[in-house]
Protein backbone atom coordinates (compact mmCIF):
# COMPACT_ATOMS: atom_id res chain seq x y z
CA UNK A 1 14.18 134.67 272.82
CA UNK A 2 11.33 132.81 271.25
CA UNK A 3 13.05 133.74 267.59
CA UNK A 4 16.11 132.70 268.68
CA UNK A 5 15.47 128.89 270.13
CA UNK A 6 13.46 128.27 266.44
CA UNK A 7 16.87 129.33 264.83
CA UNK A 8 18.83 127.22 267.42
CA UNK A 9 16.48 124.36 266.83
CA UNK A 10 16.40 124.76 262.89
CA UNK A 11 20.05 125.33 263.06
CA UNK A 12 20.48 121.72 265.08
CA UNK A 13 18.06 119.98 262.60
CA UNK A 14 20.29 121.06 259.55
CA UNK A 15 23.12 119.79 261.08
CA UNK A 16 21.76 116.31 262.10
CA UNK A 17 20.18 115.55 258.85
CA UNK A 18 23.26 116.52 257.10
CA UNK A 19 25.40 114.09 259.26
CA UNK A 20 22.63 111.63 258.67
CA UNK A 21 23.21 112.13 254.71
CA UNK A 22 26.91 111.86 255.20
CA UNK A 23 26.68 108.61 257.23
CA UNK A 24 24.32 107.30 254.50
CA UNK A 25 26.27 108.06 251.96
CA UNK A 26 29.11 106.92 253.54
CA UNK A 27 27.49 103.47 254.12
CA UNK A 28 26.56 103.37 250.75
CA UNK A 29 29.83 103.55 248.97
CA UNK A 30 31.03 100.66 251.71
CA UNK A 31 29.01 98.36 249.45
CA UNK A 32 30.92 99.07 246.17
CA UNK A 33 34.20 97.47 245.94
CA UNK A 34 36.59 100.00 247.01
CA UNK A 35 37.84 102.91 243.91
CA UNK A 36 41.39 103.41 245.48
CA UNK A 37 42.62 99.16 244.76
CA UNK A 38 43.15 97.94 241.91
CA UNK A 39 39.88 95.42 241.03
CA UNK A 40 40.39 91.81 240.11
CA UNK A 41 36.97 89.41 238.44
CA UNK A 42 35.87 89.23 242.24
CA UNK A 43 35.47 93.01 242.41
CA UNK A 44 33.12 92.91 239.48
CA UNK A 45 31.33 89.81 240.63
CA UNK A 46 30.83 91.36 243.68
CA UNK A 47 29.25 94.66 242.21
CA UNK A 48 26.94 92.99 240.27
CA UNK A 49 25.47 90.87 243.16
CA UNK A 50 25.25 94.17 244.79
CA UNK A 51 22.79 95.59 242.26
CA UNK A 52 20.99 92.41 241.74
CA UNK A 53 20.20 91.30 244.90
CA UNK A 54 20.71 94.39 247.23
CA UNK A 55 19.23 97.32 244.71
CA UNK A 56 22.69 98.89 244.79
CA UNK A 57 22.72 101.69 242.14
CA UNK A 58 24.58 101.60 239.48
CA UNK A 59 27.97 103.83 239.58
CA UNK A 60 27.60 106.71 237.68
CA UNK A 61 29.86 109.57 236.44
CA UNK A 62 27.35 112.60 237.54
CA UNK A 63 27.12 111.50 240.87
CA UNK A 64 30.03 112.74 243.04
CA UNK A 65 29.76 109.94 245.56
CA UNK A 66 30.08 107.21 242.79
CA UNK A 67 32.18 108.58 240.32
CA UNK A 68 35.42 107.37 241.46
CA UNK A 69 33.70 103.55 241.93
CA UNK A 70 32.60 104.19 237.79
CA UNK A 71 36.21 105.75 236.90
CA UNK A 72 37.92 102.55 238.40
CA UNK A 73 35.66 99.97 237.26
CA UNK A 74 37.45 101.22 233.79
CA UNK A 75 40.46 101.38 235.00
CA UNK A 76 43.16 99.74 232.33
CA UNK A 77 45.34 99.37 235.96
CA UNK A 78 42.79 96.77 236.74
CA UNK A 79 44.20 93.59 237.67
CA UNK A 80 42.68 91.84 234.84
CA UNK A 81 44.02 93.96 231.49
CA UNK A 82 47.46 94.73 233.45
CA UNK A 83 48.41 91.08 234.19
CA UNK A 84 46.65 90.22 231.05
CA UNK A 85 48.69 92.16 229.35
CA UNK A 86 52.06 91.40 230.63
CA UNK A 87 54.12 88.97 228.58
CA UNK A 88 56.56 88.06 231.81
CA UNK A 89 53.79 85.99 233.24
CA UNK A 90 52.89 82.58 232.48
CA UNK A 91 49.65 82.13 229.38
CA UNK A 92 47.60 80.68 231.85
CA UNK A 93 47.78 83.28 234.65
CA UNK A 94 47.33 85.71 231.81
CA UNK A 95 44.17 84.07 230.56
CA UNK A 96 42.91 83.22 234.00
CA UNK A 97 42.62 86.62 234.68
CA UNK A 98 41.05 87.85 231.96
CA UNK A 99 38.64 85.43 231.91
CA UNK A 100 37.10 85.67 235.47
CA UNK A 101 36.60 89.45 234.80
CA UNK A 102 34.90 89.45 231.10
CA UNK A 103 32.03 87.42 232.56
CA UNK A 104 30.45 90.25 235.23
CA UNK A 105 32.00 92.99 232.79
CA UNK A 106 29.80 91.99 230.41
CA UNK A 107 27.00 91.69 232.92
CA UNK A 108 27.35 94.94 234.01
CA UNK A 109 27.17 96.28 230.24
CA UNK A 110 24.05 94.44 229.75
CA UNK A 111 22.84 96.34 233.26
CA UNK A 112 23.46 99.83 232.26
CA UNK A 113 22.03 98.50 228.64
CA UNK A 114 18.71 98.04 230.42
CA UNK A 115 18.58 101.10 232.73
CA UNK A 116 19.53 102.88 229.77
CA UNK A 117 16.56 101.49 227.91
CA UNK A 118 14.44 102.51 230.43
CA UNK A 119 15.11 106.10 229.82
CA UNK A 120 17.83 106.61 232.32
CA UNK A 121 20.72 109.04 231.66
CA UNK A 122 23.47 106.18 231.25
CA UNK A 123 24.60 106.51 227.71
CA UNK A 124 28.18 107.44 228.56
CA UNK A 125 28.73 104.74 231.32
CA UNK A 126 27.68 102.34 228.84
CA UNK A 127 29.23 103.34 226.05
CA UNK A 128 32.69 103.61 228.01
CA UNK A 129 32.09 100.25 229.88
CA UNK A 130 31.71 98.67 226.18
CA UNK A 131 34.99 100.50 225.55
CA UNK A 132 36.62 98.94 228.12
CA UNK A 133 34.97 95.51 227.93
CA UNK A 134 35.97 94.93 224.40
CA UNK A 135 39.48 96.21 225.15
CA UNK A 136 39.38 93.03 228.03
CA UNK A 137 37.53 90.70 225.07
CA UNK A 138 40.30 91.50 222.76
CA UNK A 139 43.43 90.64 225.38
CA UNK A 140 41.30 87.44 226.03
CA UNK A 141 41.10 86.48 222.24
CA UNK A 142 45.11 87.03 221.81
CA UNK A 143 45.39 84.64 224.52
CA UNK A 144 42.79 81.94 223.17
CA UNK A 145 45.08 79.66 221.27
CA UNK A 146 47.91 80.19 223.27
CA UNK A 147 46.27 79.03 225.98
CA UNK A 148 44.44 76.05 223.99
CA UNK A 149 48.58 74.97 223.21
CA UNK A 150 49.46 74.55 226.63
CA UNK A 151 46.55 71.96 226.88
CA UNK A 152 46.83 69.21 224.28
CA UNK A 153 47.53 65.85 227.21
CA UNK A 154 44.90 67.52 228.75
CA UNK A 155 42.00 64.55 229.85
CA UNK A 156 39.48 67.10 229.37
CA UNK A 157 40.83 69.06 226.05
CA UNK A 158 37.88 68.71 224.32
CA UNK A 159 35.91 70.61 227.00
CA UNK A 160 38.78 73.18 226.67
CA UNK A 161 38.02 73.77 222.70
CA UNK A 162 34.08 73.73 223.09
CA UNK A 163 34.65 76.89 225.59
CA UNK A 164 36.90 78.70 223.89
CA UNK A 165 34.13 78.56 221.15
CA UNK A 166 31.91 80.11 223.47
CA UNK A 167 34.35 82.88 224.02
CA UNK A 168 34.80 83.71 220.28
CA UNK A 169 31.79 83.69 219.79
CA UNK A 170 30.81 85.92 222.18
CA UNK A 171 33.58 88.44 221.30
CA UNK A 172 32.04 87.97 217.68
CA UNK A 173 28.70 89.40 219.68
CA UNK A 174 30.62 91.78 221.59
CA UNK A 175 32.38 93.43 218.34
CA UNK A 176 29.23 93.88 216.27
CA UNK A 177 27.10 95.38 219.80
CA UNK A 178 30.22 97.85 219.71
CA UNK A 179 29.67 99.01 216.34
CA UNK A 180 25.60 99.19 216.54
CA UNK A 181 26.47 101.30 219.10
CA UNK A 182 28.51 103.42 217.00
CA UNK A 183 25.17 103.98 214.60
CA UNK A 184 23.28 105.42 217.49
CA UNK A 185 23.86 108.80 217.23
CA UNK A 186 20.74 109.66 219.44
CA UNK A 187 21.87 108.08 222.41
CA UNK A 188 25.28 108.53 222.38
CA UNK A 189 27.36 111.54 222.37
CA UNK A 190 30.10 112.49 219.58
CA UNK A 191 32.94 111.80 222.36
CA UNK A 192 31.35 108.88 222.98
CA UNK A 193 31.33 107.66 219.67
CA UNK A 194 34.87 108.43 218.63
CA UNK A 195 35.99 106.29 221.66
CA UNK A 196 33.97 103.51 220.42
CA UNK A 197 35.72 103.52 217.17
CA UNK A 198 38.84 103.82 218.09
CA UNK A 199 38.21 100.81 220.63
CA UNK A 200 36.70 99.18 217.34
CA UNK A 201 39.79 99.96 215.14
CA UNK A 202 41.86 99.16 218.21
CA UNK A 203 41.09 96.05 219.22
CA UNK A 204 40.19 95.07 215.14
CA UNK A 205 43.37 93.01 214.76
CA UNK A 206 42.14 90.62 217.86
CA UNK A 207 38.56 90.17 216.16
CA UNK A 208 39.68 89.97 212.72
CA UNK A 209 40.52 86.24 213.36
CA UNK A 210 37.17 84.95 214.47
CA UNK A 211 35.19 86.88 211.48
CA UNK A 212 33.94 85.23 208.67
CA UNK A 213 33.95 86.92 205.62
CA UNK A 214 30.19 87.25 205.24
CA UNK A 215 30.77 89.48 208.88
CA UNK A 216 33.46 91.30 206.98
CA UNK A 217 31.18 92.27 204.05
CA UNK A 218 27.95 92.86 206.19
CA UNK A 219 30.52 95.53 208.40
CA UNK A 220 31.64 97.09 205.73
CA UNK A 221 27.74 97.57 204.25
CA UNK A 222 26.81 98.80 207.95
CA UNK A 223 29.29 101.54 207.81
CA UNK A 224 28.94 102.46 205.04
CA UNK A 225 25.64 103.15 205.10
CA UNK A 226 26.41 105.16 208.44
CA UNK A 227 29.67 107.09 206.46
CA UNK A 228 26.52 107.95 203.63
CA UNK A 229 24.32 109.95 206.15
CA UNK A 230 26.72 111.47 208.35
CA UNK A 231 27.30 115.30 208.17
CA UNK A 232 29.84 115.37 210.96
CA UNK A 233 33.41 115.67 209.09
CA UNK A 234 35.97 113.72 212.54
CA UNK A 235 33.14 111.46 212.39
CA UNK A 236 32.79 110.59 208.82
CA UNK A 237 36.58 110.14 208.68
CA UNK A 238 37.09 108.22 212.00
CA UNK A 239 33.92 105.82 210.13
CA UNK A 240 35.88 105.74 207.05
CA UNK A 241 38.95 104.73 208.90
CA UNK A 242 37.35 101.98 210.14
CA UNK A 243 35.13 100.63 207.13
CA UNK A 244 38.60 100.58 205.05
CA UNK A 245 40.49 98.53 207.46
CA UNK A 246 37.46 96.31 207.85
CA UNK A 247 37.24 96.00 203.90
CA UNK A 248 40.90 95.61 203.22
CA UNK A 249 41.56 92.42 205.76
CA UNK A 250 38.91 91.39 203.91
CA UNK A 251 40.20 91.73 200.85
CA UNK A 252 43.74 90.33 201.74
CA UNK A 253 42.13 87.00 203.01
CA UNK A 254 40.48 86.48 199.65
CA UNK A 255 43.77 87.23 197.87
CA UNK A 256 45.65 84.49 200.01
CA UNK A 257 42.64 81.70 199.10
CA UNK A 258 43.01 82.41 195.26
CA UNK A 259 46.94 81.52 195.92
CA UNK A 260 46.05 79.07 197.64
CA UNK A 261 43.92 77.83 195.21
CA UNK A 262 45.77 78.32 192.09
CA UNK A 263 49.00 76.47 193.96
């Protein structure tokens, strides 16, 4: 009898502190903005006040709980890239949008960029968030002088210009921390890096426009330094890939100043 109560009483132990873990678990993913809607900029916002200020952890793909709070936070569905993307709507929706969600995007990139600093196994969640945030960068920069057209009686136009500065030139930030990324073959897997150059190549026609060609010629040096040491053959031609089509807008911009100069 006496054998029996300890397995009873073990038996109801087990089964409270599981229901405990549930309920904590449970309570825990009600502070992450929910991974079955669609997230707007208030959805990120919110997450990263949540980690700030309330220790939150950070979504993560190997944890079953969070994984589907990670996998939406990427989401192309997201309210953001699907309204930014849609030509039906007005410019300014479009670019509203975008930009209330490239803000804590970008905050939460520099987030995982820390934990993963600190030794913490976040290398793919960062280098898919940076996928994702330069893919939102890029629909923003598209937008940037459409936007600016719709403003010229604008009392405040000036204002309008100086920020828009601010935004190329943090997509100008944004493009080169993509493709150091890319040259950090220790952290990052070989997945991993493939998506960030085909986010780079991608997205290349946005943030051709804001590069000067000193950027241009110190890209093409950076990769192809990288293309020199690489072994891996999908790598060395996804590199190559992008190196030429760096090099080559390059070259075409130079072409149309000597016509312009010699007209």
């Amino acid at each position: 009898m006496g054998q029996l109560f300890k397995i009873f009483t073990s038996s109801v132990w087990l089964l409270l502190w599981g229901g405990l873990a549930v309920q904590s678990a449970n309570a825990q993913n009600g502070r992450y903005p929910p991974a079955d809607e669609a997230w707007d900029g208030t959805s990120y916002r919110a997450l990263v006040q949540r980690v700030e200020t309330e220790s939150l952890p950070l979504p993560t793909l190997s944890n079953s709980a969070t994984k589907p709070v990670f996998e939406r936070m990427i989401n192309v569905d997201n309210i953001p890239l699907r309204m930014g993307l849609n030509q039906d709507l007005s410019t300014t929706i479009r670019f509203q949008r975008l930009n209330s969600a490239l803000q804590p995007i970008h905050e939460l990139v520099i987030l995982y960029l820390n934990e993963t600093r600190k030794g913490k196994p976040y290398a793919q969640e960062l280098a898919r968030l940076m996928v994702y945030e330069s893919k939102v960068s890029a629909a923003l920069l598209d937008l940037s002088e459409p936007y600016l057209s719709t403003l010229p009686k604008d009392a405040r136009y000036h204002v309008h210009v100086a920020y828009l500065d601010q935004v190329k030139s943090g997509a100008r930030q944004l493009y080169f921390g993509l493709l150091q990324g890319i040259s950090e073959t220790h952290l990052y897997s070989k997945s991993d890096i493939l998506k960030m150059i085909r986010a780079a190549l991608d997205g290349l026609a946005s943030y051709q426009l804001i590069f000067t060609n000193q950027d241009r010629q110190n890209l093409v040096q950076r990769l192809t330094q990288q293309i020199s040491v690489t072994t891996d053959r999908d790598l060395k031609t996804a590199l190559t890939q992008l190196r030429d089509a760096i090099e080559l807008r390059r070259t075409r911009t130079q072409d149309e100043q000597a016509i312009k100069r010699r007209s």
